[in-house]
C-alpha atoms as a PDB file:
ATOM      1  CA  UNK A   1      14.721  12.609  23.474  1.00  0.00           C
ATOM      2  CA  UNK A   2      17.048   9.522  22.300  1.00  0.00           C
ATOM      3  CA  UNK A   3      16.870   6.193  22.670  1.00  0.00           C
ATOM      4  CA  UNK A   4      13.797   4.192  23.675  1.00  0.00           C
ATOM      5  CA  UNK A   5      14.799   0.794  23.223  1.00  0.00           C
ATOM      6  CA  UNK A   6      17.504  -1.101  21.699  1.00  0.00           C
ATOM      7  CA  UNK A   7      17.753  -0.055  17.931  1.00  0.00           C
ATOM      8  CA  UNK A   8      14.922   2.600  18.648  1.00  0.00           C
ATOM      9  CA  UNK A   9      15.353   6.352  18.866  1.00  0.00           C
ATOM     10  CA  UNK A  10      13.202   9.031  18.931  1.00  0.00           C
ATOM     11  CA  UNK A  11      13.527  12.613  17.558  1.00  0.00           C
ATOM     12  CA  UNK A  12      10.900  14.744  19.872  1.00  0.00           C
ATOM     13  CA  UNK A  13       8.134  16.886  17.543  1.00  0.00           C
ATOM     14  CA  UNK A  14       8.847  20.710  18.289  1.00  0.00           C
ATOM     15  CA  UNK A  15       5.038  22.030  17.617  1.00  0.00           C
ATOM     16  CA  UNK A  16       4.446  25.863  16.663  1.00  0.00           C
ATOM     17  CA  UNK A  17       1.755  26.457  14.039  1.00  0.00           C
ATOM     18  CA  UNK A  18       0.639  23.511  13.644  1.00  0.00           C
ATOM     19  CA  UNK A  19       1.947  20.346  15.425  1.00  0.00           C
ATOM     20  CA  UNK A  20       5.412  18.366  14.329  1.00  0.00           C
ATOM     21  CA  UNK A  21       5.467  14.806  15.083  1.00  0.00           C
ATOM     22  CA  UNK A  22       7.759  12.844  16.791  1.00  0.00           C
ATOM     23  CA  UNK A  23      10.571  11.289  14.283  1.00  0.00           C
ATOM     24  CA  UNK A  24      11.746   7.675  14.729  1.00  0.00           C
ATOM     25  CA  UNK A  25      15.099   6.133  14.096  1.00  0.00           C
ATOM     26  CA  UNK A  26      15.416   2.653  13.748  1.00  0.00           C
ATOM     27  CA  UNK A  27      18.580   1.064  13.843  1.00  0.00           C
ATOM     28  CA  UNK A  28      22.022   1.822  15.959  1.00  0.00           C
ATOM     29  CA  UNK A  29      24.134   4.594  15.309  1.00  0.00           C
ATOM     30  CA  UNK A  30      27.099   2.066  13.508  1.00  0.00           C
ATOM     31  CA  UNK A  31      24.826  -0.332  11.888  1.00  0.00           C
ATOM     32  CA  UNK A  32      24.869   1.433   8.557  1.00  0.00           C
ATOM     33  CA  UNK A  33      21.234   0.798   7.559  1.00  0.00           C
ATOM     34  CA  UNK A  34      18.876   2.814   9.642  1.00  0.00           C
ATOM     35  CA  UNK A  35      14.811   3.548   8.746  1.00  0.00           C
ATOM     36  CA  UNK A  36      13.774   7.260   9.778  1.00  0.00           C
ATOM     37  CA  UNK A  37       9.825   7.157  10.299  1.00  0.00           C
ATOM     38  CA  UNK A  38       8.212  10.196   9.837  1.00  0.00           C
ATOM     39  CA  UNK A  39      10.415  13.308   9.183  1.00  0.00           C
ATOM     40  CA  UNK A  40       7.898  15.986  10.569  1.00  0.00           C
ATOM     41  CA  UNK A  41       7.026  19.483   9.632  1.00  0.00           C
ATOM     42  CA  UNK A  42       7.884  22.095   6.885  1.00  0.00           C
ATOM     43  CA  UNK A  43      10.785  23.202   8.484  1.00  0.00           C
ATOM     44  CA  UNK A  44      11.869  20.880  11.049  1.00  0.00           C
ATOM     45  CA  UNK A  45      14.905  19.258   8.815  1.00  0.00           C
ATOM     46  CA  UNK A  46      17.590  20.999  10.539  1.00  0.00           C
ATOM     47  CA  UNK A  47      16.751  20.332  14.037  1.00  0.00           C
ATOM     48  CA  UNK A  48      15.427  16.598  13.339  1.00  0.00           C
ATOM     49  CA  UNK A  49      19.435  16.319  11.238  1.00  0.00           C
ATOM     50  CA  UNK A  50      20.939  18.086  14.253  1.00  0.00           C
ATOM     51  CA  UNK A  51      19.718  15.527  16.737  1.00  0.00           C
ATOM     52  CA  UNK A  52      20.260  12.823  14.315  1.00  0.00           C
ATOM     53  CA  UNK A  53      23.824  14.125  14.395  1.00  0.00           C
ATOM     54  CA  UNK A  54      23.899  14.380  17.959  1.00  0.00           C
ATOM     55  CA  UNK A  55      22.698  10.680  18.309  1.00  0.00           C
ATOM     56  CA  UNK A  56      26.131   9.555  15.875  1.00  0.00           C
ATOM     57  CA  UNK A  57      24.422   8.633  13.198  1.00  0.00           C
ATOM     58  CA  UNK A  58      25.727   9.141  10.113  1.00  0.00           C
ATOM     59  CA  UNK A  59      23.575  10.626   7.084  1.00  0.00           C
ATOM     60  CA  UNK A  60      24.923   7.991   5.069  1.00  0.00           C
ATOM     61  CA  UNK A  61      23.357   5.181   7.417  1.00  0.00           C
ATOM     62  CA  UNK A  62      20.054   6.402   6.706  1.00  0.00           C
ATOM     63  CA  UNK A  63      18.781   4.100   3.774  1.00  0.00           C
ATOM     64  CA  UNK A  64      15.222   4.528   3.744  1.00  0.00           C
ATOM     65  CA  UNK A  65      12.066   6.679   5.402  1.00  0.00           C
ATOM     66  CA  UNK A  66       8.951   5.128   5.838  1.00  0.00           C
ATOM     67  CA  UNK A  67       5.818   7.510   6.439  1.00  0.00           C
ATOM     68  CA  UNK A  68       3.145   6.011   8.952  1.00  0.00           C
ATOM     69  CA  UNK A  69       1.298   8.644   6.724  1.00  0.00           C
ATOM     70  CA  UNK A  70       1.495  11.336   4.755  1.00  0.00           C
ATOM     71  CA  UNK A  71      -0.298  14.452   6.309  1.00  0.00           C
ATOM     72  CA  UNK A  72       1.823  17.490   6.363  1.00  0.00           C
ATOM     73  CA  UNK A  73       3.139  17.425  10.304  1.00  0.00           C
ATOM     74  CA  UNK A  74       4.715  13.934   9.383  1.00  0.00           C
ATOM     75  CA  UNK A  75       6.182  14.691   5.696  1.00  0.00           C
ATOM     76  CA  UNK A  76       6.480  18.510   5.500  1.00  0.00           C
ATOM     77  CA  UNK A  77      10.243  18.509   5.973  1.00  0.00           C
ATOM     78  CA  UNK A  78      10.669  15.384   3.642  1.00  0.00           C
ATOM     79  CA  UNK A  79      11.882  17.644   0.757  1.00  0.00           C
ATOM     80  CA  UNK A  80      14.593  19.249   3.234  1.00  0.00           C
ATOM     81  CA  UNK A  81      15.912  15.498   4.362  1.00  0.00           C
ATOM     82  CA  UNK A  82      15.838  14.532   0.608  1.00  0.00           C
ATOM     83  CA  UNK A  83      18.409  17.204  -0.552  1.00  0.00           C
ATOM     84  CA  UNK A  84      20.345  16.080   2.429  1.00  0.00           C
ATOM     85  CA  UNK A  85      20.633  12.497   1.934  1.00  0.00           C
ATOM     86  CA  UNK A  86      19.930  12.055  -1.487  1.00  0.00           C
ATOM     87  CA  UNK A  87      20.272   8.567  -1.671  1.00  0.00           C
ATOM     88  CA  UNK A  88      17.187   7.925   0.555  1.00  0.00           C
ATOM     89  CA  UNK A  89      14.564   5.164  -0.326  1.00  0.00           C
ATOM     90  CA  UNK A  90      10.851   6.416   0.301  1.00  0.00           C
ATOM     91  CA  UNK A  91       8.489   3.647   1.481  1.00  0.00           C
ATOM     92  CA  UNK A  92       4.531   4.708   1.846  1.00  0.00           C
ATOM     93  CA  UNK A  93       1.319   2.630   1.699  1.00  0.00           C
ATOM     94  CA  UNK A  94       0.294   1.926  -1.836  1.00  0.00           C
ATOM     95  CA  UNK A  95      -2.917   4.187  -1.288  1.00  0.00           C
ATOM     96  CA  UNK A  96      -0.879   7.522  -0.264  1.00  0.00           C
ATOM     97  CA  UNK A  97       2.007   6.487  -2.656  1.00  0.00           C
ATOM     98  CA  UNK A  98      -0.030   7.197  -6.043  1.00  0.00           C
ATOM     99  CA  UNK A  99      -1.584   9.993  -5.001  1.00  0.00           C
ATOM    100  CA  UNK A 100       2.343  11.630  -4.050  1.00  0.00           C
ATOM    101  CA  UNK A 101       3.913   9.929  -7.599  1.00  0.00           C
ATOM    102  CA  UNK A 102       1.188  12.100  -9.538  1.00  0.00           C
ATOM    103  CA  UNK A 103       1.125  15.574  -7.427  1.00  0.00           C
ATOM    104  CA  UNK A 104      -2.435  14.886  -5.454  1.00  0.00           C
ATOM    105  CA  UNK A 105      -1.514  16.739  -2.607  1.00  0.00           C
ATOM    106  CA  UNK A 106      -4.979  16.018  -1.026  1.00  0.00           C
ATOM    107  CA  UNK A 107      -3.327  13.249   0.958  1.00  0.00           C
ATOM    108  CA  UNK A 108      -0.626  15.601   2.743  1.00  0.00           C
ATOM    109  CA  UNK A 109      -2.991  18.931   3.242  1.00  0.00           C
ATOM    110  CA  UNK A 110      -6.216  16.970   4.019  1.00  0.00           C
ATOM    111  CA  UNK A 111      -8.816  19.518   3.732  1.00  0.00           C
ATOM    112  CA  UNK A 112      -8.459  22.639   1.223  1.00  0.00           C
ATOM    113  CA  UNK A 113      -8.799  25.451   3.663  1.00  0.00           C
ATOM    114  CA  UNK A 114      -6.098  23.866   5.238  1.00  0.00           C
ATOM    115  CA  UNK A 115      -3.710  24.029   2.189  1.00  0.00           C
ATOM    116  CA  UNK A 116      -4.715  27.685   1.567  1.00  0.00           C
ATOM    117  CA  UNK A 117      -3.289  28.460   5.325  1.00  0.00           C
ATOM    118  CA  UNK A 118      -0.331  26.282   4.928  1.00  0.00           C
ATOM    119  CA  UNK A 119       0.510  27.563   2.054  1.00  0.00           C
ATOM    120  CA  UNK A 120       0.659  30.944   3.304  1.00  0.00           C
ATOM    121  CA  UNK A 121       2.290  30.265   6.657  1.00  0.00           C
ATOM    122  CA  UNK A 122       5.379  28.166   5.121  1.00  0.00           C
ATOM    123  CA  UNK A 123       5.149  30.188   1.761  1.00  0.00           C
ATOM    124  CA  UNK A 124       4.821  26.114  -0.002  1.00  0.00           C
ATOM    125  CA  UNK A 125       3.930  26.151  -3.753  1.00  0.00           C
ATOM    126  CA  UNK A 126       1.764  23.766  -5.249  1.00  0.00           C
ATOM    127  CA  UNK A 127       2.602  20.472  -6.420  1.00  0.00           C
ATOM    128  CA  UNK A 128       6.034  20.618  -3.617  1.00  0.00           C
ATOM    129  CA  UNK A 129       4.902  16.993  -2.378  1.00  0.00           C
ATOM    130  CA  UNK A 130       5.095  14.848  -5.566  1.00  0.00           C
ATOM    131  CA  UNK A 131       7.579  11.980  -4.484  1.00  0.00           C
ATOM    132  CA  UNK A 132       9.429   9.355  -6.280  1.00  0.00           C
ATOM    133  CA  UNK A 133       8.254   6.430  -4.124  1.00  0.00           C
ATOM    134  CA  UNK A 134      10.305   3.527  -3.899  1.00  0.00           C
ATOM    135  CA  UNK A 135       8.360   1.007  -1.912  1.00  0.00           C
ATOM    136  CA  UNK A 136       4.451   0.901  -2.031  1.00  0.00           C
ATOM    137  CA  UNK A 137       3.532  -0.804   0.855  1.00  0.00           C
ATOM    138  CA  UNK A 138       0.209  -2.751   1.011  1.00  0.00           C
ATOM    139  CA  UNK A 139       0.604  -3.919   4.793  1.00  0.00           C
ATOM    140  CA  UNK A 140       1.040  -7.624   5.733  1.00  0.00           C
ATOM    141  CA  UNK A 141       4.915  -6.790   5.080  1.00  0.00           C
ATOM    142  CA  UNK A 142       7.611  -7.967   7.696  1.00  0.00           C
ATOM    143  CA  UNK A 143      10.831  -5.364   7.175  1.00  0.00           C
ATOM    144  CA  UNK A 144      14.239  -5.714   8.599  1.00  0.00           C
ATOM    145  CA  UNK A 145      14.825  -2.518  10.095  1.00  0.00           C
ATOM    146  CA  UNK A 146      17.675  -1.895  12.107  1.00  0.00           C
ATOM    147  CA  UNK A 147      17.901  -5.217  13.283  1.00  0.00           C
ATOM    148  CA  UNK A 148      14.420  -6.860  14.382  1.00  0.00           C
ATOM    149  CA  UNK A 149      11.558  -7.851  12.255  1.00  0.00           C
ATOM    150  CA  UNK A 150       8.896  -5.537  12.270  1.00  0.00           C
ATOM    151  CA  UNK A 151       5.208  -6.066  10.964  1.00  0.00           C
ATOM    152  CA  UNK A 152       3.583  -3.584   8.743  1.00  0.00           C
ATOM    153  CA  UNK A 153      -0.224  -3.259   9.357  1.00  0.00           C
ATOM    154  CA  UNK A 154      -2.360  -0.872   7.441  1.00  0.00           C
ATOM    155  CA  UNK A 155      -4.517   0.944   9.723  1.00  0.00           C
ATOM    156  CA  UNK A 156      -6.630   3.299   7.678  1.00  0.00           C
ATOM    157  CA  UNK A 157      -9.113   5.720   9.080  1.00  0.00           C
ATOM    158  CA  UNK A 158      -7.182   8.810  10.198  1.00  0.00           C
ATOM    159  CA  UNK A 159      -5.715   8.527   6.791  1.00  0.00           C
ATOM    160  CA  UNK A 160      -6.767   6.183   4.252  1.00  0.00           C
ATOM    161  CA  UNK A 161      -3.045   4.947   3.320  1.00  0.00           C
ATOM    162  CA  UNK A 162      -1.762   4.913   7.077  1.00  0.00           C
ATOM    163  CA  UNK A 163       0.365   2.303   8.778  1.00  0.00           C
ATOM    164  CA  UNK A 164       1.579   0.999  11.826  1.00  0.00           C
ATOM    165  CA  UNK A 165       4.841  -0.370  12.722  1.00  0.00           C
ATOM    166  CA  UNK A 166       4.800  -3.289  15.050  1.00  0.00           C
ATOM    167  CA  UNK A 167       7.852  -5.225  17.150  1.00  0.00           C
ATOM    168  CA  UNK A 168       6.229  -8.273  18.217  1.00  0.00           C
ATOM    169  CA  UNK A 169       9.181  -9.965  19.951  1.00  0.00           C
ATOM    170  CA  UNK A 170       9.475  -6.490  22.057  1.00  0.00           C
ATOM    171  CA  UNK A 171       6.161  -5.423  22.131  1.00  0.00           C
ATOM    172  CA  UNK A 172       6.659  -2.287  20.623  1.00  0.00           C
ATOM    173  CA  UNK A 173       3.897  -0.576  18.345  1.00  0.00           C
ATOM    174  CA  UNK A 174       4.606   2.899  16.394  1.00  0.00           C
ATOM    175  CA  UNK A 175       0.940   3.482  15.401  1.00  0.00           C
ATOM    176  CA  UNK A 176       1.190   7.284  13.548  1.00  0.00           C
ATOM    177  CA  UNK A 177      -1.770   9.275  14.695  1.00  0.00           C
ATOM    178  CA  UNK A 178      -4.365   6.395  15.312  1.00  0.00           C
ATOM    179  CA  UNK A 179      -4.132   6.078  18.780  1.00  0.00           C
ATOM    180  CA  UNK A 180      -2.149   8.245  21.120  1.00  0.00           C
ATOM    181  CA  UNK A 181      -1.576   7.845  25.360  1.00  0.00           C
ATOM    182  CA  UNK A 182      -4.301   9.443  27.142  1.00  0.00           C
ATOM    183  CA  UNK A 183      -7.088   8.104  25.482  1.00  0.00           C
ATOM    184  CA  UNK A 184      -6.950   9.978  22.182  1.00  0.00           C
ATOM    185  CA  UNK A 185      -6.607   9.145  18.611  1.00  0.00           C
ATOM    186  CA  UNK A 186      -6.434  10.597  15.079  1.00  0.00           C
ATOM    187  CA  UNK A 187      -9.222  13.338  14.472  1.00  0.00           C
ATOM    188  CA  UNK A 188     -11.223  11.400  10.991  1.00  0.00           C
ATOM    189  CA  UNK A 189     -12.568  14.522   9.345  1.00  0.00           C
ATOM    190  CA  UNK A 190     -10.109  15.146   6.849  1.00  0.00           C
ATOM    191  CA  UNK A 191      -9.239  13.739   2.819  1.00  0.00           C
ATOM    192  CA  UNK A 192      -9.810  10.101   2.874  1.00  0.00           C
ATOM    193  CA  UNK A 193     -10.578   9.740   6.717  1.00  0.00           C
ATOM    194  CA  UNK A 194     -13.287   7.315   7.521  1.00  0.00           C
ATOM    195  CA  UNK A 195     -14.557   7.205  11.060  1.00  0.00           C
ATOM    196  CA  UNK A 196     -15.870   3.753  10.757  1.00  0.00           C
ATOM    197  CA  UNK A 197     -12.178   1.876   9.202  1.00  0.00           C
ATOM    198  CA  UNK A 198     -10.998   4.110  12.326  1.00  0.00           C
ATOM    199  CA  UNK A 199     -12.814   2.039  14.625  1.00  0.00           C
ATOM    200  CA  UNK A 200     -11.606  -1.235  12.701  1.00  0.00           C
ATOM    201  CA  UNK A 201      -8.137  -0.195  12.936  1.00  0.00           C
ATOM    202  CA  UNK A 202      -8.468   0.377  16.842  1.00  0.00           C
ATOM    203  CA  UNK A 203     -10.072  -2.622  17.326  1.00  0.00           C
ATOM    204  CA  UNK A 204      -7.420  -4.780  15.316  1.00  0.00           C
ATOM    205  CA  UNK A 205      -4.264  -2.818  17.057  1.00  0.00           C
ATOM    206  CA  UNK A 206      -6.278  -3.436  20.464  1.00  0.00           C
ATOM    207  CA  UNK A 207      -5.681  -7.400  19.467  1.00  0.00           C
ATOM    208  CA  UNK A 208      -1.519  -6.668  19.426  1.00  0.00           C
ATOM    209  CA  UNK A 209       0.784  -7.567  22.871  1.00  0.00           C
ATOM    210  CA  UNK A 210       2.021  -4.005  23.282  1.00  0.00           C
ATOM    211  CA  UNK A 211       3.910  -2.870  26.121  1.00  0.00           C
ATOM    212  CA  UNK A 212       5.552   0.157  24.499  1.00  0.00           C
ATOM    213  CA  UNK A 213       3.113   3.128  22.785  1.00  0.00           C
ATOM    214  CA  UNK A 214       5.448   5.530  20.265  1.00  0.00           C
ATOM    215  CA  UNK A 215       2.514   7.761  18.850  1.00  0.00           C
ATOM    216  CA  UNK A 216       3.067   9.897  16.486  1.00  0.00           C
ATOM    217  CA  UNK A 217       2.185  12.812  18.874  1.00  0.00           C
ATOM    218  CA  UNK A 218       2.475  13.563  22.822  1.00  0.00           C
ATOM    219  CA  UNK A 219       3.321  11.201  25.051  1.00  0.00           C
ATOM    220  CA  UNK A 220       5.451   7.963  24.462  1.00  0.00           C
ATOM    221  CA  UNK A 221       4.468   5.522  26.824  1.00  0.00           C
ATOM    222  CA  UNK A 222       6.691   2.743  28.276  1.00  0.00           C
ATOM    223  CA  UNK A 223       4.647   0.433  30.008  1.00  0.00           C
ATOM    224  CA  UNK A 224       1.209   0.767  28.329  1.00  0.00           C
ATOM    225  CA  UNK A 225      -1.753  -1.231  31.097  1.00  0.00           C
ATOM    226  CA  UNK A 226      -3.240  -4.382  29.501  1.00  0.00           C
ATOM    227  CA  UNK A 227      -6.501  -3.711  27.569  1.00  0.00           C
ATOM    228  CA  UNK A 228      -5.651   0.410  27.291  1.00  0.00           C
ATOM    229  CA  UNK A 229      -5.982   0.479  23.332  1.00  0.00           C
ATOM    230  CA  UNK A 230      -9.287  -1.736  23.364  1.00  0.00           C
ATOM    231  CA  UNK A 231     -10.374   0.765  26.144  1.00  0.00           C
ATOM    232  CA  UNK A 232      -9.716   3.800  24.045  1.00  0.00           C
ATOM    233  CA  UNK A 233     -11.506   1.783  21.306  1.00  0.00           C
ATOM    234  CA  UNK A 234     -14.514   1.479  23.234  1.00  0.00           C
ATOM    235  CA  UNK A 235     -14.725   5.004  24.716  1.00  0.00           C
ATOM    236  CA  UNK A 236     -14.641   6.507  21.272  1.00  0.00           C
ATOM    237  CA  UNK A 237     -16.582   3.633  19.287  1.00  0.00           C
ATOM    238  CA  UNK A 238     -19.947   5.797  19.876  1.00  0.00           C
ATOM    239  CA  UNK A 239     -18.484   8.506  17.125  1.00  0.00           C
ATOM    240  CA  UNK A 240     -16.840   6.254  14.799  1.00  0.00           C
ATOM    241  CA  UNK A 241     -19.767   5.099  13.182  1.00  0.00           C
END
């Protein structure tokens, strides 16, 4: 837990019922305009704000979130973080956007037997994850975040509105829950999953220069081998058709 790189942090995912993911800061503790990717689970807001504390940032200096996607492990605490820094810009991909701005919550439970359990577990009342979106992303976007450029590539599949967040000049990719270390990627059975754009989006992340993997989930890796997300590509390409 803390920093990975130069104007990159991470917040560790504390799983229990269901798994949290890991929370990115981008942006040093004084530079006053810091992105926080993916806040996690119902929940999680005090412990993610805790260790944002204990990094030195201040709430203040956190100006916007941007969701890699908007399944409920990633933006299940987003309500919590809202009422605690109000001021907060929300940027998602145009295709999860809508669906927040008008109460679909088929984007953030994925499958309906799945909302019935949440719902019950976390005690969550319908129509909790309709969002004011401020930025509908579209991908093709390069954002100043915390200091560096970084490219916004929509990678649908495991979602159909998710993104990646890619560093070019430092080789760093923050892919959500497409790909993962150890071979694994984003399970593409649930609302708006599509096994074949899965295997697209592997393929075109498998072109990138990456040296350092920060999944949404498990390990982070720091010196990812040459070819390992074209290899994960090709072991799963058999079921992503």
């Amino acid at each position: 837990m803390g920093k990975v790189a130069d104007g990159i942090y991470v917040i560790r995912g504390q799983d229990e019922f269901i798994p949290d993911s890991h929370t990115y800061i981008l942006g040093e503790p004084l530079s006053g305009d810091c992105s926080l990717v993916d806040p996690g689970l119902v929940g999680k807001a005090p412990y993610k704000l805790g260790v944002l504390d204990d990094l030195g940032f201040e709430r203040s200096s956190i100006r916007r979130v941007i969701m890699t996607h908007t399944h409920l492990d990633h933006i299940g605490c987003l309500p919590d973080i809202l009422t605690e820094i109000p001021d907060v810009e929300l940027w998602v991909h145009a295709l999860e956007a809508e669906p927040l701005e008008k109460g679909d919550e088929r984007t953030v439970y994925g499958m309906e037997m799945f909302r019935n359990m949440c719902q019950m577990q976390y005690g969550l009342k319908p129509g909790q994850f309709a969002f004011t979106v401020h930025r509908h992303l579209e991908g093709g976007e390069t954002v100043e975040c915390g200091g560096a450029a970084w490219e916004v590539l929509h990678i649908p599949g495991h979602s159909v509105g998710g993104i990646a967040l890619y560093n070019p000049a430092a080789r760093i990719l923050i892919p959500g829950d497409v790909v993962y270390a150890d071979y694994a990627i984003g399970r593409f059975d649930l609302h708006g999953a599509d096994p074949s754009a899965l295997n697209n989006s592997l393929r075109r992340l498998a072109e990138l220069d990456v040296d350092v993997l920060l999944p949404g989930h498990n390990r982070l890796v720091n010196d990812l081998p040459e070819g390992y997300i074209r290899s994960t590509a090709t072991q799963w390409e058999p079921h992503l058709r």
